[in-house]
Protein backbone atom coordinates (compact mmCIF):
# COMPACT_ATOMS: atom_id res chain seq x y z
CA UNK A 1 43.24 -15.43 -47.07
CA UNK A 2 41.39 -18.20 -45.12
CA UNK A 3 37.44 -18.29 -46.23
CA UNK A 4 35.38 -18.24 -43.25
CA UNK A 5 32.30 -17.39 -45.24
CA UNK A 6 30.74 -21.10 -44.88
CA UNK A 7 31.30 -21.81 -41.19
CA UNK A 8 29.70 -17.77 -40.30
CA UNK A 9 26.92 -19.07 -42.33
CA UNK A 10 26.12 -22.26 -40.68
CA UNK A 11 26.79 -20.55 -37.41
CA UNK A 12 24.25 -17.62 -37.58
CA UNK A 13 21.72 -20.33 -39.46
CA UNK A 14 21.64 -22.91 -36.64
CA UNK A 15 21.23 -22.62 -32.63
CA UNK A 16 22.16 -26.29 -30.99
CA UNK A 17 25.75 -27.39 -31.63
CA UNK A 18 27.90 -30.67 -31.03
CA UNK A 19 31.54 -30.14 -30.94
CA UNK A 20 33.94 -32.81 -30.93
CA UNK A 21 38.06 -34.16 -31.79
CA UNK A 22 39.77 -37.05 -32.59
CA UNK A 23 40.16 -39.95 -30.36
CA UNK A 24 42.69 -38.99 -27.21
CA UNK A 25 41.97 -35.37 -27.94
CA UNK A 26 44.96 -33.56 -27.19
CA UNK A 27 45.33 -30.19 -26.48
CA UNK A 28 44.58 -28.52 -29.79
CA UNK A 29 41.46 -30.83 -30.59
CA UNK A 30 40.09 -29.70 -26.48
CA UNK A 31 41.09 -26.28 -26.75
CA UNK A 32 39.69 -25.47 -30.24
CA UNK A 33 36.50 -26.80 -28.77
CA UNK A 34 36.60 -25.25 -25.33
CA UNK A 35 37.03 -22.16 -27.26
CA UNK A 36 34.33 -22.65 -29.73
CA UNK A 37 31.71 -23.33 -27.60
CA UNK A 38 32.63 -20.07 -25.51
CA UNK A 39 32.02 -18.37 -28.78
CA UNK A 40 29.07 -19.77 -29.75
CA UNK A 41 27.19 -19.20 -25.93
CA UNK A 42 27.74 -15.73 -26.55
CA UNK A 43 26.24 -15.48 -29.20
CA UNK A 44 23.26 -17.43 -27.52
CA UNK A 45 23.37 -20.93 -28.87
CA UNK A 46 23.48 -23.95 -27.43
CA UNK A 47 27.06 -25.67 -27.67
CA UNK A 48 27.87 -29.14 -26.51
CA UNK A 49 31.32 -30.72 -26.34
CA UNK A 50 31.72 -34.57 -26.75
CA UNK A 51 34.41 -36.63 -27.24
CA UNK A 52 34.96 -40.34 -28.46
CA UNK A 53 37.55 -41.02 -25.38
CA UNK A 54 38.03 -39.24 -22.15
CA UNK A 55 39.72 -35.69 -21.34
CA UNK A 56 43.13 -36.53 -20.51
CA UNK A 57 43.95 -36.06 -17.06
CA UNK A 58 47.22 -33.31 -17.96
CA UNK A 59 44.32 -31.56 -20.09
CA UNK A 60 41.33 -31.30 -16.78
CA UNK A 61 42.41 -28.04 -15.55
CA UNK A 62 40.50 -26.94 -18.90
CA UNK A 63 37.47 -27.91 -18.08
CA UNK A 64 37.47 -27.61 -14.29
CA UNK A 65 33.52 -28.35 -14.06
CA UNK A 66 33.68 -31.54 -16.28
CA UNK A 67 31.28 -30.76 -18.61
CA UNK A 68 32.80 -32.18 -21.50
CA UNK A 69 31.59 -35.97 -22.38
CA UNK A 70 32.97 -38.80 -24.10
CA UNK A 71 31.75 -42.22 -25.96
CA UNK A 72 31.19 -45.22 -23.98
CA UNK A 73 30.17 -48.62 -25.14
CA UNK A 74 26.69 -49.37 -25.88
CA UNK A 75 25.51 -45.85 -25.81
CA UNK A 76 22.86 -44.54 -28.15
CA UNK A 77 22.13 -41.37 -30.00
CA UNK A 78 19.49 -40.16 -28.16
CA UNK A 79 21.27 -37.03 -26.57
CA UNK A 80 22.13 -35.97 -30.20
CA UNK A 81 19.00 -36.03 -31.80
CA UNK A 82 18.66 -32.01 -31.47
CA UNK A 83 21.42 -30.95 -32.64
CA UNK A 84 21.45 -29.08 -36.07
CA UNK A 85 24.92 -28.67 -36.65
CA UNK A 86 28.80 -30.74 -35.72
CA UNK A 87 31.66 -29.10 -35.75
CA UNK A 88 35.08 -31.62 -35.88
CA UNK A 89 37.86 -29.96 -34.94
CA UNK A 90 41.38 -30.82 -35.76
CA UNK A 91 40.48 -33.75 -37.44
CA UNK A 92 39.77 -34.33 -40.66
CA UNK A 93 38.99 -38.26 -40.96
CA UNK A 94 35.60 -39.28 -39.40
CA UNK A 95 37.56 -42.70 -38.65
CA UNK A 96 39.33 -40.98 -36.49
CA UNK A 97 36.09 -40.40 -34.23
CA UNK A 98 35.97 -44.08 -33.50
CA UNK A 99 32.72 -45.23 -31.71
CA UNK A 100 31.03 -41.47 -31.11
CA UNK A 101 31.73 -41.09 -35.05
CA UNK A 102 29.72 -44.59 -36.11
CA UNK A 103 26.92 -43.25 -33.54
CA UNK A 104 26.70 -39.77 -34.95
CA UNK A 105 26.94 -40.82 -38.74
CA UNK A 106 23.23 -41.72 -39.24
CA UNK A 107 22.09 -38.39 -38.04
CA UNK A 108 20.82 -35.51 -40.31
CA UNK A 109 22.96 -32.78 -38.58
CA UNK A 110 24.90 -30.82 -40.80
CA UNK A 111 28.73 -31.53 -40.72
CA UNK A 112 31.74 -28.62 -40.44
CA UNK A 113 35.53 -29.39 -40.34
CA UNK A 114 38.13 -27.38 -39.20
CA UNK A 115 41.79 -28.21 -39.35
CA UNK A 116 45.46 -28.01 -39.89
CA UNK A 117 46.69 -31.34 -40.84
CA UNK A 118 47.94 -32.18 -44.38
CA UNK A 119 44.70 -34.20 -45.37
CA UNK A 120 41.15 -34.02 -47.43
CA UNK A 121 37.78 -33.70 -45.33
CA UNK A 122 35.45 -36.34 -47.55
CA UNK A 123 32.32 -36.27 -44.77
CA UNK A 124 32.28 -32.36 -44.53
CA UNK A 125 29.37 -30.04 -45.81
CA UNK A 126 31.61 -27.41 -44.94
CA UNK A 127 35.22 -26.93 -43.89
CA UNK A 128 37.99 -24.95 -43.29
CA UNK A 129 41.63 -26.90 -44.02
CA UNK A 130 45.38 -24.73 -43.83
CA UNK A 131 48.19 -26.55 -43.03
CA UNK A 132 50.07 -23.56 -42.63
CA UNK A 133 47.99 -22.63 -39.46
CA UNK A 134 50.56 -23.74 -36.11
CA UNK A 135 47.16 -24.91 -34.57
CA UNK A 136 43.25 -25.21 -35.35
CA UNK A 137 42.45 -23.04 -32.55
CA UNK A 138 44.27 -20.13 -34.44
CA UNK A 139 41.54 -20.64 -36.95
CA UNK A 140 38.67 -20.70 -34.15
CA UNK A 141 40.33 -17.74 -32.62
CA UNK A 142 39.93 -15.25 -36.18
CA UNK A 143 36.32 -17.29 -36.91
CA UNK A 144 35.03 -16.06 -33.23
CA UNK A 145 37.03 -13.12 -32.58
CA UNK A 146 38.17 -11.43 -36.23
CA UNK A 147 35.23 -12.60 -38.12
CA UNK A 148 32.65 -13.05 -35.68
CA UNK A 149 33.47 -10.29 -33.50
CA UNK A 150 33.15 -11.50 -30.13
CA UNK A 151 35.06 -10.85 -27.05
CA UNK A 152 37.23 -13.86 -24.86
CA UNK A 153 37.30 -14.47 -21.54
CA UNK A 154 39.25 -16.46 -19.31
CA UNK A 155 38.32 -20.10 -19.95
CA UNK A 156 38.76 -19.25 -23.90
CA UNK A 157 41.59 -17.63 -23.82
CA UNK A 158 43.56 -20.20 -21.61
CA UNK A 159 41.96 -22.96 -24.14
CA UNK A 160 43.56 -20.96 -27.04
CA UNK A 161 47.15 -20.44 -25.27
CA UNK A 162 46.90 -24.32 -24.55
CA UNK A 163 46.59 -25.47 -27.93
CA UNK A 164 49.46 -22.94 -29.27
CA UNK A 165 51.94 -23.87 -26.25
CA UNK A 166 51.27 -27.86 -27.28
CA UNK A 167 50.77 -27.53 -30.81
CA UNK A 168 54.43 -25.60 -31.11
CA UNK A 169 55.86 -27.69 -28.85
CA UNK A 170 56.61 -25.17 -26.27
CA UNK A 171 57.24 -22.69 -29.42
CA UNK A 172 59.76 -24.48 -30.17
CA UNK A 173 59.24 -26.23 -33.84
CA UNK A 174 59.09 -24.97 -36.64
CA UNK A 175 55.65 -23.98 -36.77
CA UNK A 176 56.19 -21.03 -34.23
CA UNK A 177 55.34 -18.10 -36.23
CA UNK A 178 55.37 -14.37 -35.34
CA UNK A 179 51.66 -14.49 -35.63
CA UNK A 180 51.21 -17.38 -33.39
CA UNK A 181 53.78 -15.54 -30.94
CA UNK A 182 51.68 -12.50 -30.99
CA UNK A 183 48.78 -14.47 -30.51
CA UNK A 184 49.91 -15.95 -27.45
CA UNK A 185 50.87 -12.94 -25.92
CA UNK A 186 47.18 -11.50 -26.89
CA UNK A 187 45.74 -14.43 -24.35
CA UNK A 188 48.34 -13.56 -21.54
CA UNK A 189 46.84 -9.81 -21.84
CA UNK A 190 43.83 -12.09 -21.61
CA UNK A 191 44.91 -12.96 -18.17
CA UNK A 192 46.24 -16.09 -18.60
CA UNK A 193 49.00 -17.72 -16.68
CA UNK A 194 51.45 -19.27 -18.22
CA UNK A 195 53.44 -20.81 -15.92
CA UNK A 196 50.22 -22.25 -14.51
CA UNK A 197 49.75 -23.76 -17.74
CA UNK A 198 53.18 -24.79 -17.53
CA UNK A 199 52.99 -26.79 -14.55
CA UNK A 200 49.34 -28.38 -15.50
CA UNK A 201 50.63 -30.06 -18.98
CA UNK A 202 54.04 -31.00 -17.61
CA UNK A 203 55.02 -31.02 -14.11
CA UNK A 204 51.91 -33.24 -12.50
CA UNK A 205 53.23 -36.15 -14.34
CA UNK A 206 52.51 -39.61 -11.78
CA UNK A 207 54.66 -41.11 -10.39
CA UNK A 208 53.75 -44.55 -12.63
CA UNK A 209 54.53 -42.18 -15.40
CA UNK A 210 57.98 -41.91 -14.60
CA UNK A 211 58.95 -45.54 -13.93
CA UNK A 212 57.28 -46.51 -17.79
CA UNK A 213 59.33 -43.78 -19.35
CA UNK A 214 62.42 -45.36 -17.54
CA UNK A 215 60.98 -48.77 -18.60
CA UNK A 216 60.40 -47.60 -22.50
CA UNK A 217 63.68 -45.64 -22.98
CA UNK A 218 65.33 -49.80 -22.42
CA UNK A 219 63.63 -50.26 -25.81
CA UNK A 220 65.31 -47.73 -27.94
CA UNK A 221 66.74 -48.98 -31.11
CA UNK A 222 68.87 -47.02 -33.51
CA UNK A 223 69.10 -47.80 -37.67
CA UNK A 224 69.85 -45.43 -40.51
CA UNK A 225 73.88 -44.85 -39.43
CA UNK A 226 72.12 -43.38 -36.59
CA UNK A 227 69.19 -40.66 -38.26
CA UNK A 228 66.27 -43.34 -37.30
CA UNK A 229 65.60 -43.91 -33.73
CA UNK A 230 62.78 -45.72 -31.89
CA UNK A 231 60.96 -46.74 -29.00
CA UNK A 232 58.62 -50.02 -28.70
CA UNK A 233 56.41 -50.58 -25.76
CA UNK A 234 54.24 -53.67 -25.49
CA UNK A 235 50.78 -54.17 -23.17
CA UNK A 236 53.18 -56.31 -20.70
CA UNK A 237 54.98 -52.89 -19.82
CA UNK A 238 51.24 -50.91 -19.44
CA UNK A 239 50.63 -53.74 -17.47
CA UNK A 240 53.83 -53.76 -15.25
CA UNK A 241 53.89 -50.30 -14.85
CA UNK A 242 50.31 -49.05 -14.51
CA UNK A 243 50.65 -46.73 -17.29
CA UNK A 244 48.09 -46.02 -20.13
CA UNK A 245 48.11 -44.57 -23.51
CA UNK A 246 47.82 -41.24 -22.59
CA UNK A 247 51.69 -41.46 -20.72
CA UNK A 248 53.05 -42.36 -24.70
CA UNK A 249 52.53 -38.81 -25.33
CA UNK A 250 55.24 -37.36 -24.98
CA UNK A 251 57.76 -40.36 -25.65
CA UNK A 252 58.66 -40.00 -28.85
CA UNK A 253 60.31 -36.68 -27.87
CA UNK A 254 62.99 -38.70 -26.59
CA UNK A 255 64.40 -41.01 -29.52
CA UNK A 256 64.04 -37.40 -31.34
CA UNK A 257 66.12 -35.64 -29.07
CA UNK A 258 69.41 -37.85 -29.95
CA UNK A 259 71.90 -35.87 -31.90
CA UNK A 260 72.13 -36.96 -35.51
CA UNK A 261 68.77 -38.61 -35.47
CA UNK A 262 66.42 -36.89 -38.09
CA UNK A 263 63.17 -39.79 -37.83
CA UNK A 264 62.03 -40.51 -34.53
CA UNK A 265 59.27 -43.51 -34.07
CA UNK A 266 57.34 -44.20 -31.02
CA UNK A 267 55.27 -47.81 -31.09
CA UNK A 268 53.18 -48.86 -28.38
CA UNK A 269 50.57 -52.05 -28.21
CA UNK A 270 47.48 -51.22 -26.08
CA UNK A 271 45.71 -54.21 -27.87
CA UNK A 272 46.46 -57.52 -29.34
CA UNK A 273 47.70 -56.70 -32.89
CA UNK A 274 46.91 -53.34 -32.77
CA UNK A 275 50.15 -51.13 -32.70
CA UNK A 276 49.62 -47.20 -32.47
CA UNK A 277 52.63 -45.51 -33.95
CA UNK A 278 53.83 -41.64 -33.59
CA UNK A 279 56.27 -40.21 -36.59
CA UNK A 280 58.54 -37.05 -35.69
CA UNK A 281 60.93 -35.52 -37.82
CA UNK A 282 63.64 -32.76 -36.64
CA UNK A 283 64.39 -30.70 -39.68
CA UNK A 284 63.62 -31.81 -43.66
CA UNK A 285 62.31 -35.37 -43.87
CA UNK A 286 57.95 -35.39 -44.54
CA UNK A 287 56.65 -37.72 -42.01
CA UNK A 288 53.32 -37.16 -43.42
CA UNK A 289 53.76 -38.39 -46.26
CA UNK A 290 55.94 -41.20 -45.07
CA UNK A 291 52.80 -42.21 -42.69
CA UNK A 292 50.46 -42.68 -45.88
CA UNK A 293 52.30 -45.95 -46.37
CA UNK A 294 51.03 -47.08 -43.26
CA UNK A 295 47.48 -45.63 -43.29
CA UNK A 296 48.66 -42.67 -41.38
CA UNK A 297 49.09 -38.98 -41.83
CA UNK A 298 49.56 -35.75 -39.84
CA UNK A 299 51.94 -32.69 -40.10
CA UNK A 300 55.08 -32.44 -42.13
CA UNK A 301 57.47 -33.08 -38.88
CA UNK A 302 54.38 -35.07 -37.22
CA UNK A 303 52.16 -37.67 -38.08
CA UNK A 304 50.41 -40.97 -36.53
CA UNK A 305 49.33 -44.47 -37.69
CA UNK A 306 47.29 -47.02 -36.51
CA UNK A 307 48.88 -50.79 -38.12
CA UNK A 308 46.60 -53.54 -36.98
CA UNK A 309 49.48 -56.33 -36.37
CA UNK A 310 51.99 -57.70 -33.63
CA UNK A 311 54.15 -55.35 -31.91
CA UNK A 312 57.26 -56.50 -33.30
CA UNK A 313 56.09 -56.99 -37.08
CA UNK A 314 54.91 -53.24 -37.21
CA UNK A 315 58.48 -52.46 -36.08
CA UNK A 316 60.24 -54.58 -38.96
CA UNK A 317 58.00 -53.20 -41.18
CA UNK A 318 58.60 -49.47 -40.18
CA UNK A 319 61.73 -49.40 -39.28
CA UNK A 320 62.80 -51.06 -42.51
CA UNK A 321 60.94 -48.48 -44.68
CA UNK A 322 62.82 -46.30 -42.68
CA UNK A 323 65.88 -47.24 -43.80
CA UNK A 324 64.99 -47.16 -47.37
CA UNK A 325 63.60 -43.67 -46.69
CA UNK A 326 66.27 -42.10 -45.21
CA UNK A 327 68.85 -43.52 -47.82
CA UNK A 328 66.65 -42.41 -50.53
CA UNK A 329 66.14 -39.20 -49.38
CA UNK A 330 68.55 -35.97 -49.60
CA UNK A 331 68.44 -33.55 -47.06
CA UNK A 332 67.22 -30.27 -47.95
């Protein structure tokens, strides 16, 4: 039984909110936020949502009015000084709030963390942490609705649905439950659309898009008698293409979809030495834990990494731990 004793507490004590994700937010870390806030108004405090990059454009449609704000260089902490409490969502390493997170860490506001990844939460005065929750807005959705008692409307309930639909892949992995199924279907009596939702995360994909996906799947490279399977993509590609970071995101889905092929990587360069890498597994191997070696961490079949080196040494390096890995070990 989850303990949502702490975060009722700080949110009946306190009236002006910040709420904020991890760098890229995706759609758990915007929709657990989205859906937050909405809780919080009605209840007659003031919620604001900042991130430390901008709201990827698949995600918009979620906040139509562009209200949400995000980190830019040189910016000071002025606009935070009233606010009593922060609440990081799906996140649970204050590195991982880049530039907003060195501007916010001075301030006296008290700090809450809620999340599902397989990690501690060192900078929290309070938190919430279950890895076996498919998303962290399942936990905002029992803190405002089962605990809290409050009512959703549209905008909250199409946040909510978001973050499941991404989260499970589609409810596809593993992590689809029967209570995140029934949850779902509790925001489509909601009134939300889910086709619409559909066709805003992944059918207005550019046309840029398209042509760097054809360009990145030239890269793949195959090891482990053919379980390990990777893509590399280097700034000369971004730059040839017109692509950004935030058309990676669903790339490593395709190294992963190869039959036989149980570790899927996904590199990509957006800076000189400084390689972002996405871990996938299909069915038994922890690519959590096999992230720690590389300062990473995530889910069991889902984890990131940040390796501050040239493109192709973080590939050797990975790659060849791969091997080791996957020799090493048995499938369950």
């Amino acid at each position: 039984m989850r303990n949502y004793a702490p975060l009722l507490d700080v949110v009946r004590s306190r009236d002006r909110f910040l709420l904020t994700s991890h760098l890229f937010p995706d759609g758990d870390g915007l929709g657990s936020a989205i859906a937050l806030a909405g809780g919080l108004r009605k209840l007659g405090k003031d919620a604001l949502i900042f991130m430390p990059s901008p709201v990827p454009a698949r995600y918009a449609f979620l906040d139509p009015e562009g209200e949400i704000g995000h980190w830019k260089s040189g910016m000071d902490a002025s606009g935070f000084q009233d606010r009593e409490a922060l609440f990081v969502l799906d996140c649970s390493a204050w590195d991982r709030l880049d530039g907003l997170g060195r501007l916010l860490a001075p301030l006296p506001m008290l700090k809450v963390c809620i999340d599902h990844h397989k990690s501690a939460c060192e900078f929290a005065d309070a938190s919430l942490l279950d890895v076996s929750a498919a998303a962290t807005a399942e936990m905002v959705y029992e803190l405002v609705v089962e605990q809290a008692g409050l009512g959703l409307d549209g905008t909250m309930a199409q946040a909510i649905y978001a973050a499941l639909v991404t989260e499970t892949g589609g409810f596809q992995y593993s992590n689809t439950t029967p209570r995140v199924l029934r949850l779902a279907a509790d925001m489509l009596d909601c009134g939300v659309s889910a086709d619409r939702v559909d066709i805003e995360l992944y059918q207005r994909n550019p046309a840029h898009q398209i042509r760097f996906l054809a360009r990145s799947l030239d890269t793949l490279g195959l090891g482990a008698s053919g379980k390990m399977a990777w893509v590399a993509v280097g700034m000369e590609l971004f730059r040839a293409t017109g692509a950004t970071a935030e058309d990676t995101v669903s790339l490593v889905g395709y190294p992963r979809s190869i039959d036989g092929v149980e570790l899927a990587l996904m590199f990509f360069e957006d800076y000189p030495n400084s390689v972002k890498i996405s871990f996938r597994s299909k069915s038994w191997f922890d690519v959590a834990e096999f992230a720690r070696q590389f300062g990473g961490g995530g889910h069991v079949r889902a984890a990131g990494a940040l390796m501050k080196m040239p493109l192709a040494e973080a590939v050797k390096r990975v790659t060849e731990a791969g091997e080791k890995a996957l020799e090493q070990t048995p499938a369950a």
